[in-house]
Protein backbone atom coordinates (compact mmCIF):
# COMPACT_ATOMS: atom_id res chain seq x y z
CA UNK A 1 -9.77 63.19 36.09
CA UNK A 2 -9.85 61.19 32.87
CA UNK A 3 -12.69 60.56 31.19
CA UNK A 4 -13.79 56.57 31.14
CA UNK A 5 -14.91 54.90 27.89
CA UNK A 6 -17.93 53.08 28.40
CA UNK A 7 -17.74 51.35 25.24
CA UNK A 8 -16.78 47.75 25.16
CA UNK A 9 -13.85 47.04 23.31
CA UNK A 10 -14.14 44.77 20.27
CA UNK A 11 -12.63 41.82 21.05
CA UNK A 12 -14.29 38.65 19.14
CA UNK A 13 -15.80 35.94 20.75
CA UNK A 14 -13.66 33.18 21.55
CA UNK A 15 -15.83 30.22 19.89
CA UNK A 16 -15.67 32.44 16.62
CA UNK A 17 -11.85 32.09 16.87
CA UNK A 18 -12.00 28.73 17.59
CA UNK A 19 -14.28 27.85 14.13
CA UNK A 20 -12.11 30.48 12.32
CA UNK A 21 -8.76 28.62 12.96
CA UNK A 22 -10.41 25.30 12.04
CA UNK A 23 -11.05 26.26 8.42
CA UNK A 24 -7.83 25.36 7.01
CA UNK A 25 -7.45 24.89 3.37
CA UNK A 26 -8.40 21.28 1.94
CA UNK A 27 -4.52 21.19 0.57
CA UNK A 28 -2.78 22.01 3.93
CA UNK A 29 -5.33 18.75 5.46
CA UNK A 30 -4.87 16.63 2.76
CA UNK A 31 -0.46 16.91 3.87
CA UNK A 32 -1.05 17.29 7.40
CA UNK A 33 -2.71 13.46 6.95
CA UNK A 34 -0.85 11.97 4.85
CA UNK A 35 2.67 13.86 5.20
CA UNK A 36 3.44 14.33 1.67
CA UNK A 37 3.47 17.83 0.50
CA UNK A 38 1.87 19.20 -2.97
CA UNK A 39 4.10 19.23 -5.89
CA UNK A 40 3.84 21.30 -8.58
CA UNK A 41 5.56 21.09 -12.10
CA UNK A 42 5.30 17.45 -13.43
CA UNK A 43 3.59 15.69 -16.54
CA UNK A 44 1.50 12.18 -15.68
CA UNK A 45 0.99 9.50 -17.84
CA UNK A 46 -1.35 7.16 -17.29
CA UNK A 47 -0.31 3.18 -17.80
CA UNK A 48 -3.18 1.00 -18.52
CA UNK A 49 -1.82 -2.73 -18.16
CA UNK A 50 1.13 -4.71 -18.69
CA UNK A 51 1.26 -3.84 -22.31
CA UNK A 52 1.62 0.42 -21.26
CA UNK A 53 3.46 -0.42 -18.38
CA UNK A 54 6.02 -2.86 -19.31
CA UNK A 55 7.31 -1.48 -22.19
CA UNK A 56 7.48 2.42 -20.67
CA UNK A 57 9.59 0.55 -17.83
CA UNK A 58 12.10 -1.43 -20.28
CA UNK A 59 12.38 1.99 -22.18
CA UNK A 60 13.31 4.26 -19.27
CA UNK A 61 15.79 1.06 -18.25
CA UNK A 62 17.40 1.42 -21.10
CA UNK A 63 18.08 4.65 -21.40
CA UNK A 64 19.52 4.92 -17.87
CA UNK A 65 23.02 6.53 -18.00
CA UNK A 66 23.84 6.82 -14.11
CA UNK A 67 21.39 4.96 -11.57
CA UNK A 68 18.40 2.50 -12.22
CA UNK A 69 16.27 2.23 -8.75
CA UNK A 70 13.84 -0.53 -8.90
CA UNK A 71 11.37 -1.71 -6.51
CA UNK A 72 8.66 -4.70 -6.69
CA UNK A 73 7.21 -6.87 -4.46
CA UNK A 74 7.48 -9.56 -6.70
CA UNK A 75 9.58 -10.66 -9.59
CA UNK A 76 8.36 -13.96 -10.92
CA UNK A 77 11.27 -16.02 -12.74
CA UNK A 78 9.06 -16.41 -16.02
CA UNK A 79 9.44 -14.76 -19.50
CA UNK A 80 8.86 -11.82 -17.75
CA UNK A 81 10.99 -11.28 -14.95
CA UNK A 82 14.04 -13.09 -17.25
CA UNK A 83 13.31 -10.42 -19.94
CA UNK A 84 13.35 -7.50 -17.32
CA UNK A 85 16.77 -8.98 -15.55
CA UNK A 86 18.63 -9.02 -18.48
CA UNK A 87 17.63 -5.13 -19.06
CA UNK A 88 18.85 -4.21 -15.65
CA UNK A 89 21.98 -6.88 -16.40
CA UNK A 90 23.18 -5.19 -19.73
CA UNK A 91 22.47 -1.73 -17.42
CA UNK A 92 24.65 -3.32 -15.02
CA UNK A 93 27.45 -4.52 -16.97
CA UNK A 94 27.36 -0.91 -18.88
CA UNK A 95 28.49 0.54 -15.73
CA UNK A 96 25.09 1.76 -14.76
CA UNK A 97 24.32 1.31 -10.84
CA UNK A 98 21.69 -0.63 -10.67
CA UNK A 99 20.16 -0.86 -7.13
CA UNK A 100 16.80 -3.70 -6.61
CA UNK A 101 14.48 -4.42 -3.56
CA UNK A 102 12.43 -7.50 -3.84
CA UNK A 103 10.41 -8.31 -0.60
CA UNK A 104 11.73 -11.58 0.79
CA UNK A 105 7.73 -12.99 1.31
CA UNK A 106 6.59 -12.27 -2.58
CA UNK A 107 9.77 -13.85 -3.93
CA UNK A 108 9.36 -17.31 -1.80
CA UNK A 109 8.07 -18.95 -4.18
CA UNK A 110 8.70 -16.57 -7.20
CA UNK A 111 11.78 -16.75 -7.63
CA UNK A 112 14.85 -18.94 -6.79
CA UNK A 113 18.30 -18.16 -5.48
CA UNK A 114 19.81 -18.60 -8.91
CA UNK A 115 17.71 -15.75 -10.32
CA UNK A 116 19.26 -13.38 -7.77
CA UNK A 117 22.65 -14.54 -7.98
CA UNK A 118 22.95 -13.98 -11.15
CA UNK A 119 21.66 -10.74 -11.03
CA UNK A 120 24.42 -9.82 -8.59
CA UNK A 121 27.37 -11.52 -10.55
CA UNK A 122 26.54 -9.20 -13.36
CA UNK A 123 26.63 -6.24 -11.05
CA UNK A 124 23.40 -5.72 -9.82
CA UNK A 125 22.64 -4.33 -6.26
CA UNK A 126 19.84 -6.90 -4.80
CA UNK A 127 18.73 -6.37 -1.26
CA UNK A 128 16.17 -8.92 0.50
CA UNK A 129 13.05 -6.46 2.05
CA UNK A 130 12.64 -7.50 5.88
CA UNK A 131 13.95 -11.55 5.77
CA UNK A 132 13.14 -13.64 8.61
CA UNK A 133 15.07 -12.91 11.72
CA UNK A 134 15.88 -14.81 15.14
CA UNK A 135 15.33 -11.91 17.05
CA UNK A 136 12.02 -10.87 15.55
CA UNK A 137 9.61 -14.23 14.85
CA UNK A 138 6.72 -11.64 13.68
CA UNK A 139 8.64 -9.16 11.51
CA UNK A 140 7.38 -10.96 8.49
CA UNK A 141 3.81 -9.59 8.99
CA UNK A 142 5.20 -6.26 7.42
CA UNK A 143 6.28 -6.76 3.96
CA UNK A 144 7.27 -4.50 0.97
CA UNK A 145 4.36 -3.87 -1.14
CA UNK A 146 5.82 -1.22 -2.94
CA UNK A 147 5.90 -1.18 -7.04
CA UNK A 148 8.71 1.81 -8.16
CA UNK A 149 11.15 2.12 -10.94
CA UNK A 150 13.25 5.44 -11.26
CA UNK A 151 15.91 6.25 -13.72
CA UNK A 152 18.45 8.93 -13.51
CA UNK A 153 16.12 11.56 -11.40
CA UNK A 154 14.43 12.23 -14.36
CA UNK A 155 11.74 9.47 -14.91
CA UNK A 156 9.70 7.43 -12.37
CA UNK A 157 6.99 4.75 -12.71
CA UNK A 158 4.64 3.87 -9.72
CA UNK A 159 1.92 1.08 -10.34
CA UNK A 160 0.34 -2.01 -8.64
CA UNK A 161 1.20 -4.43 -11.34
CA UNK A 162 4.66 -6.80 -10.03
CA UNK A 163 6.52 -8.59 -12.87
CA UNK A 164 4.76 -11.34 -14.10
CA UNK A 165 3.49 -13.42 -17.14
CA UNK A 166 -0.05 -13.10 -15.51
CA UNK A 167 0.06 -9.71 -16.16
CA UNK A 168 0.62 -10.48 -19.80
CA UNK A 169 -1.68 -13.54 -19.96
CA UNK A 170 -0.62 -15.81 -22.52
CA UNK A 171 -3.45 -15.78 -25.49
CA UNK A 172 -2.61 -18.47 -27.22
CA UNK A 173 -4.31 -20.69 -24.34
CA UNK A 174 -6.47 -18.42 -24.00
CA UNK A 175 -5.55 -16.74 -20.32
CA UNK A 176 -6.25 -13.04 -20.70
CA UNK A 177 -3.85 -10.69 -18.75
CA UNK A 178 -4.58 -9.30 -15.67
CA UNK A 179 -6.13 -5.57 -15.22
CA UNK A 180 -3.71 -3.64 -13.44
CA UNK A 181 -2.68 0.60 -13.04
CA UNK A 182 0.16 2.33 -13.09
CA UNK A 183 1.31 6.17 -13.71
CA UNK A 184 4.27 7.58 -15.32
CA UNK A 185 5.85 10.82 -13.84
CA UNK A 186 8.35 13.53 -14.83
CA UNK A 187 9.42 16.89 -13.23
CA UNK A 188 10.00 17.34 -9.47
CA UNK A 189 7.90 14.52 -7.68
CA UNK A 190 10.28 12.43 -9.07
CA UNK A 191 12.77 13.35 -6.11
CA UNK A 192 10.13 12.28 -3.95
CA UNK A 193 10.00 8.48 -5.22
CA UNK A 194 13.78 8.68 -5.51
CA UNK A 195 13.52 9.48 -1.09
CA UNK A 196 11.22 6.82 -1.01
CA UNK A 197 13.10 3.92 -2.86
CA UNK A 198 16.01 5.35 -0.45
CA UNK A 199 13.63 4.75 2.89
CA UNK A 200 13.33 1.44 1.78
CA UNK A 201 17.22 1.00 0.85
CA UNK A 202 18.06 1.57 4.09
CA UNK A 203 16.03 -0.52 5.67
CA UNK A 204 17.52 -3.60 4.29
CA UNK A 205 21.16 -2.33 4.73
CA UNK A 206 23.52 0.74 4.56
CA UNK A 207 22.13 4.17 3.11
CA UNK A 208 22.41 5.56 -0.46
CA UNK A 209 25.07 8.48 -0.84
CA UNK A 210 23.62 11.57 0.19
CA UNK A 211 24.85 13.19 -2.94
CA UNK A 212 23.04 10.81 -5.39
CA UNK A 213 19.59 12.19 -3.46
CA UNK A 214 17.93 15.30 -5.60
CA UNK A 215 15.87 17.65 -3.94
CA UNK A 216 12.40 18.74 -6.04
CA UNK A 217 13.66 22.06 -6.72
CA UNK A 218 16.85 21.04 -9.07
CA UNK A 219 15.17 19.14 -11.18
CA UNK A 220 13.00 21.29 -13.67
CA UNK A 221 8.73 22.07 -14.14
CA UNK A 222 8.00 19.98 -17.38
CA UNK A 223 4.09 20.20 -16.90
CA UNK A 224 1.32 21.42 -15.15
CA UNK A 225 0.65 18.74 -13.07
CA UNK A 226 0.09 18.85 -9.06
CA UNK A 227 0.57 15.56 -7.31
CA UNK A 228 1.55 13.49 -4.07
CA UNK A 229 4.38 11.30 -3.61
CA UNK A 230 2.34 8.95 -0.38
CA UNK A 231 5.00 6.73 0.79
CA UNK A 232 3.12 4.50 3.53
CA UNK A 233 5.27 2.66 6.03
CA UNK A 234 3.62 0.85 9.38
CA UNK A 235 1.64 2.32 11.56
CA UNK A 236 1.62 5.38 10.48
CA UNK A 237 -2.13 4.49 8.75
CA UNK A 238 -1.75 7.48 6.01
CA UNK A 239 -3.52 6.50 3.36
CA UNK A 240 -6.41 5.00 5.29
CA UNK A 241 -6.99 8.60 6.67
CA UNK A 242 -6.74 9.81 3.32
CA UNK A 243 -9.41 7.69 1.85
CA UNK A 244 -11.57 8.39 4.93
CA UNK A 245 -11.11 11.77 4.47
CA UNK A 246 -12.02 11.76 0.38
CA UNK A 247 -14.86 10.05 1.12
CA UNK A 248 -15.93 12.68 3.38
CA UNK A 249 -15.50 15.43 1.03
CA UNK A 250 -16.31 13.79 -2.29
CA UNK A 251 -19.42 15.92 -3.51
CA UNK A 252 -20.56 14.25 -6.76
CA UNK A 253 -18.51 10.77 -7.23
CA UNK A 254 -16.20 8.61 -5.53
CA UNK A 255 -15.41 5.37 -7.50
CA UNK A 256 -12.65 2.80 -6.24
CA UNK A 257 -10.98 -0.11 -7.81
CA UNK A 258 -9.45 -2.56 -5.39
CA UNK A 259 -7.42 -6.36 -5.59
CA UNK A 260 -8.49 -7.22 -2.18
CA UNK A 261 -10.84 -5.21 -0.72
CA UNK A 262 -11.51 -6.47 3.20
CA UNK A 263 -12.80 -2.43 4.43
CA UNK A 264 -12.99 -1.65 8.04
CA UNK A 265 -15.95 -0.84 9.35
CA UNK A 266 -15.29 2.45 9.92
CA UNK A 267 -14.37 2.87 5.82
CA UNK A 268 -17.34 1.08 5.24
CA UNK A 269 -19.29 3.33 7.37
CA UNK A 270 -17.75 6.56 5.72
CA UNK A 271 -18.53 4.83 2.36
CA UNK A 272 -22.38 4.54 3.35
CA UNK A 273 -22.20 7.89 4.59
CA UNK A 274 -20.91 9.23 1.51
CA UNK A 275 -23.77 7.51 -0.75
CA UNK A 276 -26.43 8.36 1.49
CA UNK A 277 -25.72 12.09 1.31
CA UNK A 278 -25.97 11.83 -2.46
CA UNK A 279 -22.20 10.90 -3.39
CA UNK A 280 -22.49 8.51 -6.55
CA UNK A 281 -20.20 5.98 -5.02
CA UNK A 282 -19.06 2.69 -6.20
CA UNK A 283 -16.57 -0.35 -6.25
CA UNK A 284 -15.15 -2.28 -8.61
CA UNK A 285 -13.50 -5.58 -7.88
CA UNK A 286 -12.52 -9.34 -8.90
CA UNK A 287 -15.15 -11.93 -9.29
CA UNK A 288 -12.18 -14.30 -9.90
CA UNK A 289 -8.87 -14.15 -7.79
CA UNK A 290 -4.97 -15.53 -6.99
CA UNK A 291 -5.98 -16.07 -3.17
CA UNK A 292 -10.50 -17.23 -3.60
CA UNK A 293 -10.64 -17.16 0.32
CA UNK A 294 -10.76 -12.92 -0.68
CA UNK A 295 -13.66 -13.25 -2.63
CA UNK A 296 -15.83 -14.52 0.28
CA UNK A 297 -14.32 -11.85 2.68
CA UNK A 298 -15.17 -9.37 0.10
CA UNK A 299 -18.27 -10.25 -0.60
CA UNK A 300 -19.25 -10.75 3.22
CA UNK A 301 -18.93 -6.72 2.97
CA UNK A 302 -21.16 -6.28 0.24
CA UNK A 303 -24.44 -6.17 1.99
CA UNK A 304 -23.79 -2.75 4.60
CA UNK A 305 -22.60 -1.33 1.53
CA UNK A 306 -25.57 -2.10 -1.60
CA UNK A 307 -28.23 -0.78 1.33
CA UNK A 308 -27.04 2.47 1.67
CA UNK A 309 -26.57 2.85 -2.17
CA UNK A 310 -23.05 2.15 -2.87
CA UNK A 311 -22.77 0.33 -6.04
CA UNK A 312 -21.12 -2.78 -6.29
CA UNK A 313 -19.18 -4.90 -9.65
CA UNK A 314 -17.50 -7.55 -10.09
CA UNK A 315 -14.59 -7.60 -12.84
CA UNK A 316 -15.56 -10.67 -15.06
CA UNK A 317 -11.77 -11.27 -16.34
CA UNK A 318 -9.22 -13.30 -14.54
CA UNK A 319 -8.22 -10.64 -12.29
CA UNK A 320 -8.72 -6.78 -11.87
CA UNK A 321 -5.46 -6.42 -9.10
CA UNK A 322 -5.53 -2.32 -9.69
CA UNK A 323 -5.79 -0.01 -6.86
CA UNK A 324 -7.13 3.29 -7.82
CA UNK A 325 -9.42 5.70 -6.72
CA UNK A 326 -11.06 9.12 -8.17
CA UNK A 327 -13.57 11.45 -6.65
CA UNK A 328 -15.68 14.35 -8.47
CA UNK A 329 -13.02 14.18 -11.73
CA UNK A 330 -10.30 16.44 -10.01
CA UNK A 331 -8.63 14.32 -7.50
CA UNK A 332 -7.03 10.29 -8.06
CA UNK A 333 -4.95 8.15 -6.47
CA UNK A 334 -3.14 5.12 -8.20
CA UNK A 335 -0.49 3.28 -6.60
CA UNK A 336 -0.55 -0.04 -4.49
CA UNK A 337 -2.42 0.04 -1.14
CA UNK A 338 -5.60 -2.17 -1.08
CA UNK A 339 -8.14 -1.40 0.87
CA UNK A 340 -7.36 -3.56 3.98
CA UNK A 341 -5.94 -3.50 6.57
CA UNK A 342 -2.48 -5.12 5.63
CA UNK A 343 -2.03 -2.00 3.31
CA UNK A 344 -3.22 0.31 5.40
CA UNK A 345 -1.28 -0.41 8.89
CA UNK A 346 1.28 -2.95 8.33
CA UNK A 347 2.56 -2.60 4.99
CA UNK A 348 5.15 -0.56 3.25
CA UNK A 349 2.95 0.99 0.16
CA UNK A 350 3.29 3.54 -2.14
CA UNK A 351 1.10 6.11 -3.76
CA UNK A 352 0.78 8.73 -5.83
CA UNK A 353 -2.43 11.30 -5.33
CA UNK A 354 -3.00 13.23 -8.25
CA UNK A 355 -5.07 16.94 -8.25
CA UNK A 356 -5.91 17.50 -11.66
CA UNK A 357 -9.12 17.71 -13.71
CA UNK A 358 -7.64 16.53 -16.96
CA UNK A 359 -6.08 13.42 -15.41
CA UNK A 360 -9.17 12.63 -13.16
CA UNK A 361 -11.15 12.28 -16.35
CA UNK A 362 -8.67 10.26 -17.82
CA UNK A 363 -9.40 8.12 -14.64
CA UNK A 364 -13.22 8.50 -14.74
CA UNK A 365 -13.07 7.05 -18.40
CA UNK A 366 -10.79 4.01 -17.55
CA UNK A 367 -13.20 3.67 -14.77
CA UNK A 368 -16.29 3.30 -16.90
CA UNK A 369 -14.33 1.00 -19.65
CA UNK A 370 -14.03 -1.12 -16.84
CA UNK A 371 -17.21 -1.35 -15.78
CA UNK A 372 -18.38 -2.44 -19.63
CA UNK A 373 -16.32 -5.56 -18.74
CA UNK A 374 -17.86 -5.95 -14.97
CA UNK A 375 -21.37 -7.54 -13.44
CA UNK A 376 -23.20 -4.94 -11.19
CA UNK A 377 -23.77 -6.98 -7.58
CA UNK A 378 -27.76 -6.67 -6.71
CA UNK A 379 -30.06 -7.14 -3.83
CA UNK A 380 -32.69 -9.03 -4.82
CA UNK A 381 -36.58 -8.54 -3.79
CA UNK A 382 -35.67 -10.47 -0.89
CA UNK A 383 -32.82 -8.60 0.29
CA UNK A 384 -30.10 -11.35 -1.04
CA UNK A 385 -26.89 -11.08 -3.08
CA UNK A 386 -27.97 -11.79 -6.30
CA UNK A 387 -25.00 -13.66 -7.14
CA UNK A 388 -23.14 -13.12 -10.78
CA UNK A 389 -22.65 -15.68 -13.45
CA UNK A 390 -19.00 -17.17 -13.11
CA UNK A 391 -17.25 -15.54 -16.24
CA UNK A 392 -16.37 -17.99 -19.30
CA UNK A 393 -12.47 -17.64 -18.86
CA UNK A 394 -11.01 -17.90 -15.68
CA UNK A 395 -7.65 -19.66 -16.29
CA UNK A 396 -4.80 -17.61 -14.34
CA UNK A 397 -1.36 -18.68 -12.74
CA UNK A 398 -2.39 -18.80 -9.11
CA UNK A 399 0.47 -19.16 -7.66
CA UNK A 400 0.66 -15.77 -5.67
CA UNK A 401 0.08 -15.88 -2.16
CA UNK A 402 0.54 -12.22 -0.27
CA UNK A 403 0.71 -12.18 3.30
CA UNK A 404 -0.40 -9.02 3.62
CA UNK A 405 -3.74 -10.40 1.60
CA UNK A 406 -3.48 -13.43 3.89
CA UNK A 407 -3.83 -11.54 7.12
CA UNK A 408 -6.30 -8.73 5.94
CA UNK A 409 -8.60 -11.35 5.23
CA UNK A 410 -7.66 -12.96 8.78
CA UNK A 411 -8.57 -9.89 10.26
CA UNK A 412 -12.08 -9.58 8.10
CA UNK A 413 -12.71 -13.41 9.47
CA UNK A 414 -11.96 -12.81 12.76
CA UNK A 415 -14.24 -9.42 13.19
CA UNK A 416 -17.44 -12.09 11.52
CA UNK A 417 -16.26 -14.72 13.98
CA UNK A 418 -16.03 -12.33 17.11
CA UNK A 419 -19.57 -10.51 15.55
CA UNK A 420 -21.25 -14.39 15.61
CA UNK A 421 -19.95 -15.06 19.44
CA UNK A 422 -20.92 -11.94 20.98
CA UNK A 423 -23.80 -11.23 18.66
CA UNK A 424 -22.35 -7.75 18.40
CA UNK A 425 -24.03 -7.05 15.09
CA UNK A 426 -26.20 -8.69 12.73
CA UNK A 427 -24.40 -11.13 9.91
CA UNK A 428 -25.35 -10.80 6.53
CA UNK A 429 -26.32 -14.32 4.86
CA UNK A 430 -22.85 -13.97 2.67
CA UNK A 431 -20.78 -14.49 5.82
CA UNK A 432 -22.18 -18.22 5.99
CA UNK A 433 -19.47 -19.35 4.16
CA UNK A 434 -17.18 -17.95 6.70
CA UNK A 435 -19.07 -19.30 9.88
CA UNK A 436 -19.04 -22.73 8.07
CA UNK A 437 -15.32 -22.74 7.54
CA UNK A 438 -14.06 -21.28 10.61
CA UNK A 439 -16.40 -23.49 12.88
CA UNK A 440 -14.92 -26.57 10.54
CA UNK A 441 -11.38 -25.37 11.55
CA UNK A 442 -12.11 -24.93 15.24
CA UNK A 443 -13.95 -29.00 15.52
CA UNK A 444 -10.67 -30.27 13.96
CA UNK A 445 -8.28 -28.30 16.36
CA UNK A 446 -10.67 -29.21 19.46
CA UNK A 447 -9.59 -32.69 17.88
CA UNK A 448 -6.32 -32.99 17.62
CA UNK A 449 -5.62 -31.00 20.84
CA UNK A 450 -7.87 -33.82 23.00
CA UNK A 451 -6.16 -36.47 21.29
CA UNK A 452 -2.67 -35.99 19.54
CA UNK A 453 -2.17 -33.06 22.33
CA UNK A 454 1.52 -33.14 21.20
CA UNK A 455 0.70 -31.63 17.85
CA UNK A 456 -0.66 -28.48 18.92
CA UNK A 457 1.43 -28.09 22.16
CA UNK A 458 5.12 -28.58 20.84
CA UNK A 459 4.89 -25.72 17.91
CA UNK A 460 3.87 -23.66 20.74
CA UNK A 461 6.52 -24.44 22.72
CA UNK A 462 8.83 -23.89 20.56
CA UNK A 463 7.34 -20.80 18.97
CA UNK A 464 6.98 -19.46 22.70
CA UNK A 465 10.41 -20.38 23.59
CA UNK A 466 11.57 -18.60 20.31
CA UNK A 467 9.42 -15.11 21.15
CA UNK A 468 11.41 -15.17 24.45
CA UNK A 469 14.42 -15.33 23.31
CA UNK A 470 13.96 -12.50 20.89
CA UNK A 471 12.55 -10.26 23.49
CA UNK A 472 15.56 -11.02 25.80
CA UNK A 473 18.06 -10.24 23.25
CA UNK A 474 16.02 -7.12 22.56
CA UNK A 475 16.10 -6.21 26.14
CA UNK A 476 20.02 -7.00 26.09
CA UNK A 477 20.26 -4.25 22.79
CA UNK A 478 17.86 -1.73 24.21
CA UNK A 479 19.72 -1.72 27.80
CA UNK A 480 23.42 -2.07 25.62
CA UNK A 481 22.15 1.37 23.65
CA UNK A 482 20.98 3.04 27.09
CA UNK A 483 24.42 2.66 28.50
CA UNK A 484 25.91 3.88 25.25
CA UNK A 485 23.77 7.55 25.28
CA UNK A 486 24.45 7.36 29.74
CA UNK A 487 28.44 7.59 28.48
CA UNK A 488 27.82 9.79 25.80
CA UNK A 489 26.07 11.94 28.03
CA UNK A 490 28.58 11.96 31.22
CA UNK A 491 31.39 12.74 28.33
CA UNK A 492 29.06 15.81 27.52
CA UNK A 493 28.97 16.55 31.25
CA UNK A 494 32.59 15.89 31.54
CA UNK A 495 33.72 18.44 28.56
CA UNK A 496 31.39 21.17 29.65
CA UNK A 497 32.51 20.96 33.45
CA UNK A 498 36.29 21.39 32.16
CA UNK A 499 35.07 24.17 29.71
CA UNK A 500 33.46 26.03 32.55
CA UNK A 501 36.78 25.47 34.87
CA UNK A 502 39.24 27.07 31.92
CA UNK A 503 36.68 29.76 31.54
CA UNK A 504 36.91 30.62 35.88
CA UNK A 505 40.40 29.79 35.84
CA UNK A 506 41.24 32.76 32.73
C-alpha cells in the first residue's frame, strides 16, 4: 500500500490569480482603449500655428510625385484656401492624384460650389463627408472633424487648425491669428493616417485601391519616436476613455488645451480627482470665441473644477482653437477632438498620442508660453468667478459655426436645465446666464405654440412625417439585405447537399 502525501499541494490562491492577470502593462491598456497600436520608428515635429503649419503643408504638396490625401473640415474660400487649391490644382494637372474630403456642414457657408468645381475640372478628387440624406434626417449630427494631409506614404501632417485666413490673422488691421497645434510625422505611423484618410474615403463613396495602402512595416524607422495613430469614429468613445484614463494615471502634471471645452461630469470628476491626489492639473482655454454661447457653457464648468484645485486660464488672444494634452512630460496628444461630447461620441476625429520625453517637453514649454499670454480664472474670498478683463484685441472672422460645437454645448445646457428642474445638484452662480436664456426661450415657445399653434406644429409634422419615411425605407433595405444573405445561404445549402450526394454516389 502506497504511501499518502499529507502535504498540500501548492496551488495559488485564486484571488492572487485574479490581481496577477489584472496587472497588464500601461502600453497594452492604453491600445486595448483606444485601438491603435504603438508605433515605433518615426521623427515628430511639432507645428506651432498657421505660420509652421501652413507652409510644412504647401511644401510636402509640392513635392508630391504619386498621391496627395487631404482632409479638413473646413476650407474657407479666402486667400487661404485659394492659395492651398491652386497647390493641389498644379498637383493635379501634373498628373499627381489628388484625393480631398471636406465635411459637407463646415463648408456651408465656407465655401461655394464654384470653389469645388473647379477643383474637380482641374483633376482633383473632392468627396462631400456625410451630405444630407432623405433617408437619414439626423445623419448630419456626425460630421468630419478630421484635419490630415499625407503625401506619397512618406510624410503626414495631423493638426486642429482648418484652412483659413483666421488662422493667419491679417495684421495690418490689427486681427492677430488664431493659436492652433499641429504635428508633423515621418516613418511608419504614417501608414496609419494613410488607413485613416482611407476609412473616411470610403465612407463618402467607393474604396481606395488596395495596392495604393502601405502597411507600417515597408516604409522605413527614420527616428526614435513611439506614437499613436487615434482615429475616432462614432460611438466608439476612444479618446474620451483615453483622457479618462491619463487623468487617472498622471502622477505629477496633466495640462490640457481645448477650443470648446463642455467636460462631462464624469471627466470633470476624474479631473478633480486627479488634482486632489496631488496631480498639478490645469486648463487652458478661449476667453474670446467663433461660437460666444461656448464661453458661458465653459465657464458654467469652472467652479467643480477651481475647488478641487484644478487651475483654470483663459487665452487673452482672439482664439486659442488647439487641442492638446500632456501629462508628467512623457506622454501628449495633439490632434482635433475637443473635450465634449460632439468629439468624443459623435464625431469623426483624429489624433495622434505621442510617448516620448523629448517631445512632451517640447509640449510642456509651448504649454507654459501659452500661459504668459493667458489670465488665471480665480475664486474670490467669496467663492465667485473672479471674472478676467476682456483682452484689448478681439477682432476675428466669426463666421464658423460647428455643429458638433453647437450640440456639445446643447448637451452642457440641457444637463444645467435638467440639474435646475429636478434640483439634482447644486448650480454654480456662472450657470445664471444659462437659466436666464433657456427660461427666455421656453416663455417665447409657450407663446407662439398658444397662439400661432401652426408655427410650431407644421415643422413637426413635416419633420415627423420625414423620420417615417426614412425608417420605412430603412426597414424596406434591411428586410431587401435579409432576403439577399436567406438566398445566399440556401445556395450554400444547395451546393453542399449536391457535394455530399457526388461524394455517396462515388
Amino acid at each position: 500500500m502506497s504511501a499518502v502525501n499529507s502535504k498540500r499541494p501548492n496551488i495559488p490562491h485564486p484571488k492572487r490569480l485574479r490581481l496577477k492577470s489584472f496587472r497588464i502593462p500601461a502600453g497594452q491598456a492604453f491600445a486595448r482603449t483606444v485601438g491603435a497600436p504603438l508605433v515605433a520608428g518615426n521623427h515628430v515635429r511639432l507645428l506651432k500655428d498657421a505660420r509652421e503649419n501652413y507652409p510644412a503643408w504647401l511644401e510636402a504638396i509640392r513635392s508630391a510625385e504619386r498621391y496627395i490625401h487631404f482632409e479638413s473640415y473646413i476650407i474657407h474660400e479666402d486667400d487661404q484656401g485659394r492659395m492651398f487649391a491652386e497647390a493641389l490644382a498644379t498637383k493635379a494637372r501634373a498628373g499627381v492624384k489628388v484625393r480631398l474630403i471636406y465635411d459637407w456642414v463646415g463648408g456651408l457657408t465656407a465655401t461655394s460650389n464654384k470653389f469645388w468645381r473647379a477643383l474637380k475640372a482641374a483633376g482633383v478628387e473632392v468627396r462631400c463627408f456625410n451630405p444630407p440624406r432623405f433617408d437619414s434626417p439626423l445623419s448630419w449630427l456626425g460630421r468630419d472633424h478630421r484635419k490630415l494631409l499625407t503625401v506619397d506614404d512618406r510624410i503626414g501632417f495631423v493638426a486642429g487648425l482648418c484652412v483659413g485666413q483666421m488662422w493667419v490673422g491679417e495684421p495690418e488691421k490689427g486681427i492677430d491669428p488664431w493659436r492652433d497645434t499641429g504635428v508633423e510625422i515621418v516613418g511608419p505611423a504614417v501608414s496609419h493616417l494613410e488607413q485613416a484618410f482611407a476609412q473616411t474615403w470610403a465612407e463618402c463613396g467607393d474604396p481606395l485601391p488596395e495596392t495604393e495602402l502601405v502597411i507600417a512595416s515597408a516604409i522605413p524607422s527614420v527616428g526614435e519616436t513611439s506614437l499613436r495613430i487615434v482615429a475616432s469614429v462614432p460611438n466608439t468613445a476612444g479618446i474620451y476613455r483615453l483622457d479618462q484614463m491619463i487623468a487617472a494615471s498622471a502622477k505629477e502634471t496633466l495640462w490640457l488645451t481645448d477650443a470648446y471645452f463642455a467636460g462631462t461630469s464624469p471627466y470633470v470628476q476624474s479631473l478633480r480627482a486627479a488634482a486632489m491626489d496631488g496631480v498639478d492639473v490645469r486648463l487652458l482655454v478661449p476667453q474670446a470665441t467663433d461660437l460666444p454661447v461656448m464661453r458661458a457653457i465653459s465657464r458654467s464648468g469652472y467652479r467643480p473644477l477651481l475647488e478641487a484645485g484644478v487651475r483654470v486660464y483663459e487665452w487673452n488672444g482672439p482664439m486659442i482653437h488647439a487641442k492638446t494634452a500632456v501629462a508628467d512630460g512623457r506622454w501628449a496628444r495633439v490632434g482635433s477632438s475637443n473635450l465634449n461630447l460632439a468629439s468624443w461620441i459623435t464625431n469623426w476625429e483624429l489624433d495622434v498620442v505621442v510617448e516620448d520625453a523629448r517631445f512632451g517637453e517640447q509640449m510642456e514649454q509651448m504649454f507654459l508660453d501659452d500661459l504668459a499670454n493667458s489670465t488665471e480664472i480665480l475664486l474670490t474670498a467669496k467663492r465667485k468667478i473672479a471674472k478676467p478683463k476682456r483682452p484689448r484685441r478681439l477682432r476675428a472672422k466669426l463666421d464658423t459655426i460647428s455643429s458638433g460645437r453647437t450640440a456639445a454645448g446643447a448637451v452642457r445646457i440641457g444637463h444645467a436645465v435638467t440639474a435646475a428642474i429636478a434640483n439634482r445638484r447644486i448650480l454654480s452662480p456662472a450657470e445664471a446666464r444659462i437659466m436666464f436664456s433657456s427660461g427666455v426661450l421656453l416663455l417665447l415657445f409657450s407663446i407662439i405654440a398658444v397662439f400661432w399653434p401652426r408655427v410650431i406644429s407644421i415643422p413637426l409634422a413635416v419633420f415627423a412625417v420625414w423620420l417615417a419615411v426614412s425608417l420605412f425605407l430603412k426597414a424596406v433595405e434591411l428586410y431587401r439585405e435579409g432576403k439577399r444573405e436567406e438566398s445566399a445561404m440556401l445556395e450554400v445549402t444547395d451546393a453542399n447537399q449536391e457535394t455530399s450526394i457526388q461524394q455517396n454516389t462515388e
